[in-house]
N, C-alpha and C. Protein backbone atom coordinates (compact mmCIF):
# COMPACT_ATOMS: atom_id res chain seq x y z
N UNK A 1 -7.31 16.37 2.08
CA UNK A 1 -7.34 16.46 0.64
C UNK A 1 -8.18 15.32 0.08
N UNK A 2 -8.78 15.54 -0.84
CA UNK A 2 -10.17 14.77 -1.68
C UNK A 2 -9.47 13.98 -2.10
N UNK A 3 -8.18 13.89 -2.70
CA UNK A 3 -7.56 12.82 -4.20
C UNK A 3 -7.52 11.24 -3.50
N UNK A 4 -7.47 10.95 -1.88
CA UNK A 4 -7.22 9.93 -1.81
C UNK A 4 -8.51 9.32 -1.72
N UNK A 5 -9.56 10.01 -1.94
CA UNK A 5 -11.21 8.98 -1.89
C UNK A 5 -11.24 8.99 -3.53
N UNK A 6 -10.63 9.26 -4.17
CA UNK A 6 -10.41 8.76 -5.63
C UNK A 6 -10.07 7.38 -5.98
N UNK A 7 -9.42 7.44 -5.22
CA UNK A 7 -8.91 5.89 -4.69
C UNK A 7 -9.83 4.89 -4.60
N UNK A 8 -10.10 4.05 -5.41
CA UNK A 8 -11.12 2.93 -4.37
C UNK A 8 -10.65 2.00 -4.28
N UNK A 9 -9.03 1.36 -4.94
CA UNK A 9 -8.65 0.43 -4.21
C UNK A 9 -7.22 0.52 -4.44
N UNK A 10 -6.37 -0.25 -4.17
CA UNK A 10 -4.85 0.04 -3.84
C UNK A 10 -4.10 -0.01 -4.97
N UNK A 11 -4.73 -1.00 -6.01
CA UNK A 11 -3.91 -0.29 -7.42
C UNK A 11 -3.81 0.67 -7.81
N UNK A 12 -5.11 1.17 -7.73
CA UNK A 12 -5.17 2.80 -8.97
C UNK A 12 -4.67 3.46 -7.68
N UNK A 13 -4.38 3.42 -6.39
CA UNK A 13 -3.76 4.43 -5.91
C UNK A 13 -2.46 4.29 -5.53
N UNK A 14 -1.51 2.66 -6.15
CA UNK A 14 -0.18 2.81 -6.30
C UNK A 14 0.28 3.55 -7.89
N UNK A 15 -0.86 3.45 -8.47
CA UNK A 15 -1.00 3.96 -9.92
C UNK A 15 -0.57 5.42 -10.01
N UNK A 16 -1.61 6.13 -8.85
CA UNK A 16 -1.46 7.50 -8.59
C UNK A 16 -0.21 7.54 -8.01
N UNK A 17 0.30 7.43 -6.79
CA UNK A 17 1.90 7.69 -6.61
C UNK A 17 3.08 7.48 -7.61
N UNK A 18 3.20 6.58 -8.55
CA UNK A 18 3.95 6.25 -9.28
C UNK A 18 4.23 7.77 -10.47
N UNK A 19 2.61 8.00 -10.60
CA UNK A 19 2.81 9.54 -11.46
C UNK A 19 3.15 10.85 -10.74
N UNK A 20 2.73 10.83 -9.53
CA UNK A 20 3.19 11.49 -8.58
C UNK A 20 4.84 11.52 -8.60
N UNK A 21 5.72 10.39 -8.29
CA UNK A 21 6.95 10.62 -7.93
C UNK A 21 7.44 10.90 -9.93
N UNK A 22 6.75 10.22 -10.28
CA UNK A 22 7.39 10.93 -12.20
C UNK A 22 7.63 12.40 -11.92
N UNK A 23 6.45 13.31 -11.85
CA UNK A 23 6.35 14.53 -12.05
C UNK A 23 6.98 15.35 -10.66
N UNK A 24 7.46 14.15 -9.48
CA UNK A 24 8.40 14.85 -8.45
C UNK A 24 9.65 15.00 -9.13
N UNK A 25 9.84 13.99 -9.88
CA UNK A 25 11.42 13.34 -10.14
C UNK A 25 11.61 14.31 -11.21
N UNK A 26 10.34 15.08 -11.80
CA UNK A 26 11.04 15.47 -13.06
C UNK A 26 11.60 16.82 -13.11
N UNK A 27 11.58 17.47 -12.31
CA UNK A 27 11.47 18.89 -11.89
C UNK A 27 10.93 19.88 -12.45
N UNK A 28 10.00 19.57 -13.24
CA UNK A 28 9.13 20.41 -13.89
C UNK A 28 8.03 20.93 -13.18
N UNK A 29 8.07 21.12 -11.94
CA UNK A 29 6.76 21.49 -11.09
C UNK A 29 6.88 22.40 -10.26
N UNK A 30 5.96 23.51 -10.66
CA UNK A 30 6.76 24.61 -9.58
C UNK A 30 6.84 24.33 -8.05
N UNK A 31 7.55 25.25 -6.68
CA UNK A 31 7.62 24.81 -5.49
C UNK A 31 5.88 24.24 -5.05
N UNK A 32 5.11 25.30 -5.16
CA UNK A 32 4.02 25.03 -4.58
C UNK A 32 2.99 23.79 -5.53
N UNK A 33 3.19 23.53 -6.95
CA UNK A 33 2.79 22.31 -7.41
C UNK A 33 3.49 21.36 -6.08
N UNK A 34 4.79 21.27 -6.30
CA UNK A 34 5.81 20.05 -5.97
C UNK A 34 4.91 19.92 -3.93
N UNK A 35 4.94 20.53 -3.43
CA UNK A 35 4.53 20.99 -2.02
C UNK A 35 2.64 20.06 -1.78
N UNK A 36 1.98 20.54 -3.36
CA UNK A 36 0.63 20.10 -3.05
C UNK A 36 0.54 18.04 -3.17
N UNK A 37 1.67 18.33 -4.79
CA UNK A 37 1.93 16.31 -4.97
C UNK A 37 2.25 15.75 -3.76
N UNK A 38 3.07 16.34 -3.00
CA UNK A 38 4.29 15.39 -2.06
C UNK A 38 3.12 15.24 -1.19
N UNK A 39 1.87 16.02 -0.71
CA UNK A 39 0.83 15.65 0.54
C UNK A 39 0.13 15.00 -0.09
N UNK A 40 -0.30 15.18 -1.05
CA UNK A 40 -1.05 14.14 -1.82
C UNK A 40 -0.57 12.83 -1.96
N UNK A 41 0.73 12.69 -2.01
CA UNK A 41 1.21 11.52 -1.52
C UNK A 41 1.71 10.72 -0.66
N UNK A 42 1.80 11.70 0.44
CA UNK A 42 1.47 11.12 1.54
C UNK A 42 0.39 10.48 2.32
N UNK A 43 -0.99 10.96 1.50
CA UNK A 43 -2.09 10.44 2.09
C UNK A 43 -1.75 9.23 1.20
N UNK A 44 -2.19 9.23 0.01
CA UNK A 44 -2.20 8.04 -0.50
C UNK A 44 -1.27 7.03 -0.36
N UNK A 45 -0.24 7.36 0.43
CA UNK A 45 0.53 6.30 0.83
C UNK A 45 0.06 5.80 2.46
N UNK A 46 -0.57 6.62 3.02
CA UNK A 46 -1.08 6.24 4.34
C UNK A 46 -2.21 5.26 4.01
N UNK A 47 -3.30 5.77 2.93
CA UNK A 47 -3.97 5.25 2.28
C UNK A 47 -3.64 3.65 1.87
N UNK A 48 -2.90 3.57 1.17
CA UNK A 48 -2.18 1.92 0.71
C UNK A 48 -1.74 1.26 1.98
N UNK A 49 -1.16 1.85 2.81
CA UNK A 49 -0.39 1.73 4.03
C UNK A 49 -1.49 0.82 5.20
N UNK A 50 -2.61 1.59 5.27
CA UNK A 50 -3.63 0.81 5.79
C UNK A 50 -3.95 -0.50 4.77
N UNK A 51 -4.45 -0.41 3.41
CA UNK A 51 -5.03 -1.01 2.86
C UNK A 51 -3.86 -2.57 3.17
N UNK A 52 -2.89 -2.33 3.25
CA UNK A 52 -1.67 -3.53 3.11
C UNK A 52 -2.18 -4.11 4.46
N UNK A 53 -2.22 -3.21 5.80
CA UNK A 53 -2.70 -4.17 7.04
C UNK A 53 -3.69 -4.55 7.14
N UNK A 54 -5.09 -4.42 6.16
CA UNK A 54 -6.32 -4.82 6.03
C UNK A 54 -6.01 -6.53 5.49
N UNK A 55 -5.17 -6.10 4.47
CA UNK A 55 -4.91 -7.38 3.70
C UNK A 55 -3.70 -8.61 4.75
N UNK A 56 -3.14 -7.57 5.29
CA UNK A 56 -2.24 -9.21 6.15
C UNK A 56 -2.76 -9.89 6.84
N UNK A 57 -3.90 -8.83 7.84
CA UNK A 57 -4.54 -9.59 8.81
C UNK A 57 -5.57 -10.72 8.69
N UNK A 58 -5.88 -10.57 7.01
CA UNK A 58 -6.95 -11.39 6.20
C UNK A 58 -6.37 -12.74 5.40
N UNK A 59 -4.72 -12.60 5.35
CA UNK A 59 -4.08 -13.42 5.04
C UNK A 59 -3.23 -14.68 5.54
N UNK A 60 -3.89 -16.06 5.36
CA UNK A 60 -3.27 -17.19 6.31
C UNK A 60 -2.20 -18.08 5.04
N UNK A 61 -1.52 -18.21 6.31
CA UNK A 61 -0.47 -19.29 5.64
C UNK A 61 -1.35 -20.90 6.17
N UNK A 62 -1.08 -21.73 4.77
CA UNK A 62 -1.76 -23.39 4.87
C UNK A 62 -0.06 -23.65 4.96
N UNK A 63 0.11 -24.70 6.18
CA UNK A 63 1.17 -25.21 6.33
C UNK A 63 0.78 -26.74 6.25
N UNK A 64 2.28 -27.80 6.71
CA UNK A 64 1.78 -28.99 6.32
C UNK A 64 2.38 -29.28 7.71
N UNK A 65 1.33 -29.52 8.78
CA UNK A 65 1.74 -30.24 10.32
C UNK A 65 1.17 -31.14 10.34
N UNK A 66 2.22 -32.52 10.51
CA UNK A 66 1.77 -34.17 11.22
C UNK A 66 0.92 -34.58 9.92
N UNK A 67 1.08 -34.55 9.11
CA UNK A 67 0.10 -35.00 7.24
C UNK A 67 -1.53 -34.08 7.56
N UNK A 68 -1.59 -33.01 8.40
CA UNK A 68 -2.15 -32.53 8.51
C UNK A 68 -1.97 -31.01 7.90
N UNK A 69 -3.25 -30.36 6.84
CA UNK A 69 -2.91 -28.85 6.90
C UNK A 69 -3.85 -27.82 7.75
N UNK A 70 -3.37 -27.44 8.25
CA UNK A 70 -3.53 -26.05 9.45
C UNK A 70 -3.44 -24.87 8.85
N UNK A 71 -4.14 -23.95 8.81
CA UNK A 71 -3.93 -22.50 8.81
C UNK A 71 -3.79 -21.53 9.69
N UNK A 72 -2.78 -20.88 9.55
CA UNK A 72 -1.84 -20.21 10.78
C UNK A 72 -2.49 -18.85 10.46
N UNK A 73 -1.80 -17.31 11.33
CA UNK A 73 -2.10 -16.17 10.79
C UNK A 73 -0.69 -16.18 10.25
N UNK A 74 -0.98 -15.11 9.24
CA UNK A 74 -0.20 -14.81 8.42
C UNK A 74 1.59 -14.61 9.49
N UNK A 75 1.23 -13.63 10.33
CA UNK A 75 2.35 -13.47 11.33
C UNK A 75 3.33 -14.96 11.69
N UNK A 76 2.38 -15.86 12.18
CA UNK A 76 2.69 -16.43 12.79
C UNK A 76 3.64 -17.46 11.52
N UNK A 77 2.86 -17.74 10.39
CA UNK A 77 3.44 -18.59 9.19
C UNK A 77 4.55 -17.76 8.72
N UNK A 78 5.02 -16.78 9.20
CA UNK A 78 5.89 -16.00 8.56
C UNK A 78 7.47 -16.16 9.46
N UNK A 79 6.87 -16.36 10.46
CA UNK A 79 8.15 -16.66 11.75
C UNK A 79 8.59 -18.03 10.84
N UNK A 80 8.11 -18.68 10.43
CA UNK A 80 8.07 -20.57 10.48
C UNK A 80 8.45 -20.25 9.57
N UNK A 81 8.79 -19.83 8.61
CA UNK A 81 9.77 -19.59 7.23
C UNK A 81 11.16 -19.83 7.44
């Protein structure tokens, strides 16, 4: 399905799910509307889903070792919490 290259970055496509689960939640949608949203939101949640592990692996924790700061991977600064 096309709707998740609508997407070009992870807001406007938590943007899109959020109206998605409105118009799930509201029951105003016939079966086969309700059937086309719910895949549509599944990509776009696979969609975000990647975009989140793009972003952890890009994300370091600055810690404070020996009056020294070090940057860890994110994983690893996350154990040390």
């Amino acid at each position: 399905m096309s709707q998740v290259k609508k997407h070009k970055d992870f807001e406007s496509a938590i943007d899109r799910l959020e109206e998605i689960t409105d118009l799930l939640e509201s029951g105003d949608t016939t079966l086969e509307e309700s059937i086309k949203l719910y895949s549509e939101g599944l990509e776009i949640a696979g969609f975000c889903n990647r975009k989140l592990s793009e972003a952890e692996k890009k994300i370091k924790v600055v810690t404070q070792n020996n009056e020294s700061l070090i940057e860890e991977d994110f994983e690893q600064g996350e154990k040390l919490s």
